[in-house]
Protein backbone atom coordinates (compact mmCIF):
# COMPACT_ATOMS: atom_id res chain seq x y z
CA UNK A 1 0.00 0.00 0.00
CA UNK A 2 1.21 3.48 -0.98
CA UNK A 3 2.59 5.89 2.27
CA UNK A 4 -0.14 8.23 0.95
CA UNK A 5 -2.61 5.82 0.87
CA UNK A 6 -1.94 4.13 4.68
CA UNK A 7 -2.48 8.21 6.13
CA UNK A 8 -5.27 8.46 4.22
CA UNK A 9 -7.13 5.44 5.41
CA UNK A 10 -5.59 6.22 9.15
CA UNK A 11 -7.91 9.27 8.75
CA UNK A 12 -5.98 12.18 8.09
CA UNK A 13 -6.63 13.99 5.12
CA UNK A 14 -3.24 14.64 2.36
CA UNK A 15 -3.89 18.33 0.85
CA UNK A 16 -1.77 19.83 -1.29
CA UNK A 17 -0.47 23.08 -0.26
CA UNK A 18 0.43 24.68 -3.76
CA UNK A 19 -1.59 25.36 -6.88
CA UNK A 20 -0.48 26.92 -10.60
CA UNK A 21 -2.43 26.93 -13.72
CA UNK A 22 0.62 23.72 -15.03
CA UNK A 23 -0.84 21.87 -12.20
CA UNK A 24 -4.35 21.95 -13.65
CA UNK A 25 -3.13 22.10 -17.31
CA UNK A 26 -0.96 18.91 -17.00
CA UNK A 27 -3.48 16.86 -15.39
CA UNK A 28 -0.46 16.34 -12.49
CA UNK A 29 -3.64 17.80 -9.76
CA UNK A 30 -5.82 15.05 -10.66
CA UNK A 31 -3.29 12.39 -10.85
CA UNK A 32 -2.75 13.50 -7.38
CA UNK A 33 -5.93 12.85 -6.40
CA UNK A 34 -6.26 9.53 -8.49
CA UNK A 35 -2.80 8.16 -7.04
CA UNK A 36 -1.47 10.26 -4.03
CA UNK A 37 -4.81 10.11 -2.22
CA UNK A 38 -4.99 14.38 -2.15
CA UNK A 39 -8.06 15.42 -0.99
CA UNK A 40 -7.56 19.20 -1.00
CA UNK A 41 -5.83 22.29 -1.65
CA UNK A 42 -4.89 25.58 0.11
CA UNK A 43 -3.00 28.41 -1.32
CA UNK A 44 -1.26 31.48 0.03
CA UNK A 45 0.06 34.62 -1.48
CA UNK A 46 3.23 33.76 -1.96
CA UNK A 47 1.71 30.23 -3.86
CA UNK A 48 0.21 33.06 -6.49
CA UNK A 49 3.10 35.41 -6.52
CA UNK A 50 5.67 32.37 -7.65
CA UNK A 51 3.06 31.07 -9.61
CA UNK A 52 2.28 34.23 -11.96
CA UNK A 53 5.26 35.50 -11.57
CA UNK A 54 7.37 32.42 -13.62
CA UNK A 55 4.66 31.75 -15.88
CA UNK A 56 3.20 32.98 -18.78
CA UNK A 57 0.03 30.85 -18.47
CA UNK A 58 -1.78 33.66 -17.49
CA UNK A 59 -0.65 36.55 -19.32
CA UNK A 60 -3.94 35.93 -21.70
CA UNK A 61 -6.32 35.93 -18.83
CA UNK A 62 -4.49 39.46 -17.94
CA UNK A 63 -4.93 40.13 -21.33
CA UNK A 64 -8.31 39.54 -21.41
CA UNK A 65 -9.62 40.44 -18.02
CA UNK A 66 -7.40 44.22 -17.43
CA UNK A 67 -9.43 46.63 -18.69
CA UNK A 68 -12.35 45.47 -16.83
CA UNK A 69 -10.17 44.91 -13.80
CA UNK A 70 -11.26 47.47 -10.98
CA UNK A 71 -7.76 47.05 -10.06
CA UNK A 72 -4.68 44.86 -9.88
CA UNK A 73 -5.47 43.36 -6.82
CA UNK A 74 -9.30 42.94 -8.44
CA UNK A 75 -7.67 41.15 -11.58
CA UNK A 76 -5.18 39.28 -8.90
CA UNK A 77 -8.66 37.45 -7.46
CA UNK A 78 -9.72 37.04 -10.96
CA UNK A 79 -7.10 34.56 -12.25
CA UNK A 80 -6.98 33.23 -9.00
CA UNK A 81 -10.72 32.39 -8.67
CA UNK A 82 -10.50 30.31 -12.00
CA UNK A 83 -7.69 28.58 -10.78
CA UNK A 84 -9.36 27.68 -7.39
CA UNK A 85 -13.02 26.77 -9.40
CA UNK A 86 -10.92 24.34 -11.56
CA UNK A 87 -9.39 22.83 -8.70
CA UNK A 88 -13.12 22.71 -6.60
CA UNK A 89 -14.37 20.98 -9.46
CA UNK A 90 -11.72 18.01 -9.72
CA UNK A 91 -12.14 18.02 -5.47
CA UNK A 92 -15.82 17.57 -5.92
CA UNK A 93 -16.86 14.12 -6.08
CA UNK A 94 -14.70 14.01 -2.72
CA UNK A 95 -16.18 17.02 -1.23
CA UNK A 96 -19.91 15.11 -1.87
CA UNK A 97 -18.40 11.60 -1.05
CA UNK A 98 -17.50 12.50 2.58
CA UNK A 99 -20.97 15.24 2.94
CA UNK A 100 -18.47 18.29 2.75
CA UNK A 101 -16.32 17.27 5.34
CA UNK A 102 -13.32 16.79 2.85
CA UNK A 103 -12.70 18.07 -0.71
CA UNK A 104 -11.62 21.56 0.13
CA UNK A 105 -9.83 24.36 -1.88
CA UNK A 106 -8.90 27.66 0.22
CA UNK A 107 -8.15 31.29 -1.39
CA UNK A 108 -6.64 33.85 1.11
CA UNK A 109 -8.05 37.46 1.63
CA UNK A 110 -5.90 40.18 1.29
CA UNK A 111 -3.00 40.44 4.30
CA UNK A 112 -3.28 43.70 4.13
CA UNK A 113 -6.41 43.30 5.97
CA UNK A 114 -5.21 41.16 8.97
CA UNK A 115 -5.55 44.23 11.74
CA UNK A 116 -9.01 45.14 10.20
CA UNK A 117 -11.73 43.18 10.98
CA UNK A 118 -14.42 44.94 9.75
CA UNK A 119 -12.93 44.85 6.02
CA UNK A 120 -11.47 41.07 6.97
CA UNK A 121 -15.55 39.94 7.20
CA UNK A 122 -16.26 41.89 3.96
CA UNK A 123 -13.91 40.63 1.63
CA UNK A 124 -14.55 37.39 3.24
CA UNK A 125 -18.06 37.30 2.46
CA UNK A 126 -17.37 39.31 -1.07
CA UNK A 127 -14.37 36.57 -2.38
CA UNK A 128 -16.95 33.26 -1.17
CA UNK A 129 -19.94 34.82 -3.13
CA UNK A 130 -17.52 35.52 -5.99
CA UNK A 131 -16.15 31.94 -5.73
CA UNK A 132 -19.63 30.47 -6.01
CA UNK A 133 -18.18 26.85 -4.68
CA UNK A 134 -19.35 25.28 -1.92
CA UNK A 135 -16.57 23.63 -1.47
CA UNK A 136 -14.52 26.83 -1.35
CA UNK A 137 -12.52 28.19 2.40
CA UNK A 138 -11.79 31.66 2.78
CA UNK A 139 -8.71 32.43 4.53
CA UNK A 140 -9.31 34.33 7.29
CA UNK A 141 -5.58 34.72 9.80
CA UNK A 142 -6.25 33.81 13.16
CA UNK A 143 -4.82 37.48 14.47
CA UNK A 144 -6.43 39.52 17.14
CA UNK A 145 -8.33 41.21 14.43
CA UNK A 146 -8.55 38.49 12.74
CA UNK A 147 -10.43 36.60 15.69
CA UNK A 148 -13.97 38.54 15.34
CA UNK A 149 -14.11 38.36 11.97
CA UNK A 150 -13.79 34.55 11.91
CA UNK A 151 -17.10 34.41 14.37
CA UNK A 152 -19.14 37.07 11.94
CA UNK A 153 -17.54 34.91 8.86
CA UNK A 154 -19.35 32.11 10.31
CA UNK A 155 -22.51 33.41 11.90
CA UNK A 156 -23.04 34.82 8.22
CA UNK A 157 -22.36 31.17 6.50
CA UNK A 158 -18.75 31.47 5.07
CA UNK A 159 -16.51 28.39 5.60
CA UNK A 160 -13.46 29.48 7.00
CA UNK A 161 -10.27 28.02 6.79
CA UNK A 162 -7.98 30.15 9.75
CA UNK A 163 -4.83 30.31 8.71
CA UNK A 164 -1.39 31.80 11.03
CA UNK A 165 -1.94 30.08 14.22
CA UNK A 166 1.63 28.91 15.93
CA UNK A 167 -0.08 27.82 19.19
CA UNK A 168 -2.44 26.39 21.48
CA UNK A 169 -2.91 29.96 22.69
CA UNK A 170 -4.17 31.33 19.40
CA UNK A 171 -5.91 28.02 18.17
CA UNK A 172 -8.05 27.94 20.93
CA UNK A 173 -8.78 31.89 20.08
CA UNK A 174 -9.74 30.68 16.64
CA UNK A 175 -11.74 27.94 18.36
CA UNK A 176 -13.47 29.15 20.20
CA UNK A 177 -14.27 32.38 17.78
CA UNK A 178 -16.08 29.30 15.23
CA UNK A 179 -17.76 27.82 17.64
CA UNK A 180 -19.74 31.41 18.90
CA UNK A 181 -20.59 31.82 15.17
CA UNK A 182 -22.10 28.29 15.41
CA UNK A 183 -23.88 29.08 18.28
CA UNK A 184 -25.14 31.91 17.23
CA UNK A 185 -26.59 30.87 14.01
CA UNK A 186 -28.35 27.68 16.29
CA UNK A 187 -29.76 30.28 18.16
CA UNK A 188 -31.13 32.42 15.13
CA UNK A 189 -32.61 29.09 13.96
CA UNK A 190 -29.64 28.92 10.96
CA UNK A 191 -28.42 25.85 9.85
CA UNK A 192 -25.12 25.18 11.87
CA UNK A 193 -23.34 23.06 9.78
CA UNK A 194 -20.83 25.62 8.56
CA UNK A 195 -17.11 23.79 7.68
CA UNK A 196 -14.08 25.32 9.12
CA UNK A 197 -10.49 24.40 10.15
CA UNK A 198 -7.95 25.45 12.14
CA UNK A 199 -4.60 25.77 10.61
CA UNK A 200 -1.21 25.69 12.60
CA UNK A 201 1.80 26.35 11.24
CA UNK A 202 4.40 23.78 12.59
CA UNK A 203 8.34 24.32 11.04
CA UNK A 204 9.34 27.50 11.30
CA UNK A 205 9.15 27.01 15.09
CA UNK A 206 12.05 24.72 14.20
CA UNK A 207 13.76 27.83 11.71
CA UNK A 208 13.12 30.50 14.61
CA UNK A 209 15.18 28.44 17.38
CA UNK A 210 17.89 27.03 14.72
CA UNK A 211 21.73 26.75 16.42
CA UNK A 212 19.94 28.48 19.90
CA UNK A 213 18.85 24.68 21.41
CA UNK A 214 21.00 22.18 22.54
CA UNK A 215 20.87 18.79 19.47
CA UNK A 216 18.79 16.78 21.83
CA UNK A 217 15.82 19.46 21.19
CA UNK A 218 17.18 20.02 17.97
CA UNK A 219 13.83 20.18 15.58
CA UNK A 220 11.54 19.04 18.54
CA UNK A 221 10.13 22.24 19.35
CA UNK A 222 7.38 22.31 16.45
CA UNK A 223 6.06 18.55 17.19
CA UNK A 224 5.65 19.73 20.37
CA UNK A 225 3.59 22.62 19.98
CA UNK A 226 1.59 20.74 17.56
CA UNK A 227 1.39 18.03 20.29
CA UNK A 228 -0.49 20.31 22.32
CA UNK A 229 -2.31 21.87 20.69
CA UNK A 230 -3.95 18.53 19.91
CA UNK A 231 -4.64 17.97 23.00
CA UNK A 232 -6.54 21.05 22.93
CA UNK A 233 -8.07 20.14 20.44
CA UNK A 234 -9.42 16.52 21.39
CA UNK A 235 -10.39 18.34 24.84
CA UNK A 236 -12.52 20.97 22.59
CA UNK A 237 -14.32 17.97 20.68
CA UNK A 238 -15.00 16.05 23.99
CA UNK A 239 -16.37 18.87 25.56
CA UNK A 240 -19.91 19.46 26.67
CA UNK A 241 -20.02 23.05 24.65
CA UNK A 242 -18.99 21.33 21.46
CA UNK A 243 -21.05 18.17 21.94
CA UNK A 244 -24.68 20.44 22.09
CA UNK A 245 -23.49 22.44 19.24
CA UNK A 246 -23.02 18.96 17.53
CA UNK A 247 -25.92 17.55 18.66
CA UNK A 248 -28.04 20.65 16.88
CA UNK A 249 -26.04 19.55 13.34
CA UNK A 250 -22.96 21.43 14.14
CA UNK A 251 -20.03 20.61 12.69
CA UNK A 252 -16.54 19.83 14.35
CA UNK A 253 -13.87 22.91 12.89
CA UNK A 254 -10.83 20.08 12.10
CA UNK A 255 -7.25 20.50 12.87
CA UNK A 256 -5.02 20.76 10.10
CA UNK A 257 -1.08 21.17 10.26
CA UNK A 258 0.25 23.94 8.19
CA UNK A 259 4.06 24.50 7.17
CA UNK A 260 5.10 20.95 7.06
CA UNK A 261 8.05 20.83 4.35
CA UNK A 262 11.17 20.30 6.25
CA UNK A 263 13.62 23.21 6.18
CA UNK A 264 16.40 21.94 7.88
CA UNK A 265 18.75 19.92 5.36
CA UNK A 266 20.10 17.50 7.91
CA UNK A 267 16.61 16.36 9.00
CA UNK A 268 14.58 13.98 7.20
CA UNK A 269 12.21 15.44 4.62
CA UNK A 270 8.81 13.63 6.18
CA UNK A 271 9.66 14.94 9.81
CA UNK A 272 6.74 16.82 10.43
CA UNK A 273 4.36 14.11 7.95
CA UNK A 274 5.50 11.13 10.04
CA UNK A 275 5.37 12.88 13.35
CA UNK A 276 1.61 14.54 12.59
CA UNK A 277 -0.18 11.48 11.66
CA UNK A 278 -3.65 11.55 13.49
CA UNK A 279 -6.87 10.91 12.61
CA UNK A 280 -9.50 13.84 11.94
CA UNK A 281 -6.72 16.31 10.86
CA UNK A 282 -5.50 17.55 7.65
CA UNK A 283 -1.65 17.75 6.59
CA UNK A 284 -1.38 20.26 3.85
CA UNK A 285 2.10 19.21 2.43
CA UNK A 286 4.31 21.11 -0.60
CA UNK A 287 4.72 19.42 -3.23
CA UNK A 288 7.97 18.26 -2.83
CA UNK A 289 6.77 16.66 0.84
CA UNK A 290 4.12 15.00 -0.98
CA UNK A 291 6.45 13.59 -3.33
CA UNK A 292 8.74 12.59 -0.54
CA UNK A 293 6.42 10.88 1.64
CA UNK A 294 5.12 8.56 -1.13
CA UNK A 295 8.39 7.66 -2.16
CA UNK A 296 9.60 6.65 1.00
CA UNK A 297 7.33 8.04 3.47
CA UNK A 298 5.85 5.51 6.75
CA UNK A 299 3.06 6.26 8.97
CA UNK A 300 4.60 6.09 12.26
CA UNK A 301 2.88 6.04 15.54
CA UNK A 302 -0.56 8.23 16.23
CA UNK A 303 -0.41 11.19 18.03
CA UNK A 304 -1.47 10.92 22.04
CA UNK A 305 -4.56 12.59 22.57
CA UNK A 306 -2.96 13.56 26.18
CA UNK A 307 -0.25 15.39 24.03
CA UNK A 308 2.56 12.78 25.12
CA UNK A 309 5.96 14.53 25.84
CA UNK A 310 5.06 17.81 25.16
CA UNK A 311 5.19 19.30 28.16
CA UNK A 312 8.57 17.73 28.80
CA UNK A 313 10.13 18.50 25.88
CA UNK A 314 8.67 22.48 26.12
CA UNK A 315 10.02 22.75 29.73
CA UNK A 316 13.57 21.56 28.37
CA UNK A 317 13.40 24.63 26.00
CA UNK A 318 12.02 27.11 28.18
CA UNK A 319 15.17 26.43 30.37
CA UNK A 320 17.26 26.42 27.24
CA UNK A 321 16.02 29.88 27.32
CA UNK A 322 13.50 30.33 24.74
CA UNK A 323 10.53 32.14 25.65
CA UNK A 324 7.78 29.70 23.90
CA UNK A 325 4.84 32.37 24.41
CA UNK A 326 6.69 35.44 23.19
CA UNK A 327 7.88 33.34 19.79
CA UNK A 328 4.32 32.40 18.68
CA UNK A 329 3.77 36.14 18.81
CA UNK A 330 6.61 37.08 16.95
CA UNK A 331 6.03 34.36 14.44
CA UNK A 332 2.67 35.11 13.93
CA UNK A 333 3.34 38.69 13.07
CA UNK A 334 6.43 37.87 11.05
CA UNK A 335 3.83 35.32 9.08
CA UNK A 336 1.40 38.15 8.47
CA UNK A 337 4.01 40.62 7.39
CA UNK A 338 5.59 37.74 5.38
CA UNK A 339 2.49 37.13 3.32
CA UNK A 340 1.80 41.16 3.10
CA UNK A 341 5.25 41.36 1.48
CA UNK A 342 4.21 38.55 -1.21
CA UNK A 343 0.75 40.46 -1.81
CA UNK A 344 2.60 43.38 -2.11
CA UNK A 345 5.32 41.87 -4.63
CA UNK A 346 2.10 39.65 -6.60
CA UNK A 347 0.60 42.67 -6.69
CA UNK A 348 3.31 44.51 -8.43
CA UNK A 349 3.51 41.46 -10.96
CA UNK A 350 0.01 41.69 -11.85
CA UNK A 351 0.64 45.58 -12.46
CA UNK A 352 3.43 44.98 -14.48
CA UNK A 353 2.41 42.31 -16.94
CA UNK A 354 -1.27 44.17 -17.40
CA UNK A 355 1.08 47.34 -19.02
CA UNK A 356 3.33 45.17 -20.83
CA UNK A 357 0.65 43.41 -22.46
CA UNK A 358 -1.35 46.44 -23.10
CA UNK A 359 1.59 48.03 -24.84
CA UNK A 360 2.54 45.03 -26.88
CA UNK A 361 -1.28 44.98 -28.09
């Protein structure tokens, strides 16, 4: 049985974290699906800015689509929607297969928005109406701005996919946040069954403490914030808040682990894929982790629900001197000014190529 395959039927859903128009062109997405068992897809906008950017597969889409264009950014969700339909589609029979619990495609809103809530929950609901998918997340960072907007995003029906979360801390901010949407829309007699999940970003834990931890803890500190934070996580779904919201058809916001390519060289490449395997979570994996993993990848032993070492392993680094709490602020603002600087560079792009193809015409 493929590596892919034996996570899959384990119960964690294989997304792919990457999408370009070659990937859809090429037929590679769907083999994916047919052979890698990939059950979704989440972008970014630095996924976009290195896809448009080194292609010239959408140059007559930009073409086409600038004049009408309100703007670059405008034309930017353009090109992207299309991409992100195609990709809903092929995810489809999956998405109605497992009753829209799996089969997922997510499309970011602008960073630029990520200390705004108020126009967070209206390009949230804006990009999802434009997207007309149900099978569609909306990226919504799990920031303290970003918090309120996922509960409105949900009390007004959008699936949500949060994205930036680096801890328990903030993952139980985002939790929490979905599940007053849900129980708001139970009690306005709404449907509750809105889909989210909760994404936490896992390696660059690893690339903020590099040469400051001792080798034991060398590459441990990421498993063990994802450690527990599952534990959160199982305590959430056993709890009695979550078990009434379920129990009025609400649905359970999954787990899914984020940033799971392996950046150090002289760790394996299926680190954080072997060490993450649990069931009712998504691992969205680059493409050159999914590659990896099903050519030599293992599914290794489940994650403890009582988070296992964790706690051990965290107290050895707090005395090693790292100040746990104060990195998953940093890193979450260093994720959201990341992804602003990619916006701001795609955005750039999309200016660019619009005038050089309007002058060539």
């Amino acid at each position: 049985m493929k590596p892919t395959k034996a996570l899959h039927n384990l119960g964690q859903s294989i997304w792919l974290d990457n999408i370009t128009r070659e990937l859809l062109n090429s037929g590679t997405l769907q083999r994916y699906i047919n052979e890698l068992s990939v059950t979704g897809l989440t972008s970014n906008p630095t996924i976009f800015d290195h896809a448009i950017r080194n292609s010239a597969t959408y140059d007559g889409d930009i073409s086409k689509k600038a004049s009408s264009a309100k703007s670059p950014e405008d034309l930017f969700f353009d090109l992207a929607l299309a991409d992100l339909s195609r990709a809903a589609d092929l995810f489809r029979p999956v998405f109605d297969r497992t009753d829209g619990t799996d089969g997922w495609v997510s499309l970011e809103v602008s960073p630029l928005l990520a200390h705004d809530t108020k126009k967070t929950l209206a390009a949230a609901r804006d990009l999802h109406q434009r997207g007309g998918k149900p099978n569609l997340f909306i990226k919504i960072p799990g920031t303290p701005e970003g918090v309120p907007a996922i509960e409105e995003a949900i009390f007004a029906g959008v699936p949500v996919n949060v994205t930036l979360l680096f801890s328990r801390e903030q993952y139980i901010a985002a939790a929490e946040a979905y599940l007053r949407g849900v129980e708001r829309r139970i009690e306005a007699g709404l449907n509750p069954a809105v889909a989210s999940v909760a994404s936490v970003f896992v390696s660059r834990w690893d690339v903020a403490v590099s040469g400051k931890l001792p080798s034991e803890l060398t590459n441990r500190l990421g498993i063990a914030i994802a450690q527990r934070t599952y534990k959160a996580y199982r305590e959430l779904l056993d709890s009695a808040r979550f078990q009434r919201a379920a129990n009025a058809g609400a649905r359970a916001q999954r787990l899914l682990w984020a940033s799971t390519g392996t950046k150090d060289p002289q760790a394996s490449d299926i680190l954080y894929v072997k060490a993450l395997a649990a069931p009712f979570t998504v691992n969205t994996m680059p493409e050159g982790t999914l590659k990896a993993f099903d050519d030599h990848g293992e599914v290794g032993d489940v994650l403890a629900a009582d988070g296992g070492d964790c706690e051990k392993v965290l107290g050895d680094i707090s005395k090693a001197g790292i100040d746990v709490d104060a990195l998953a602020v940093r890193l979450q603002e260093e994720g959201a000014s990341s992804f602003v600087k990619s916006w701001t560079s795609l955005i750039a792009c999309m200016d660019s190529k619009s005038s050089a193809i309007s002058k060539a015409g």
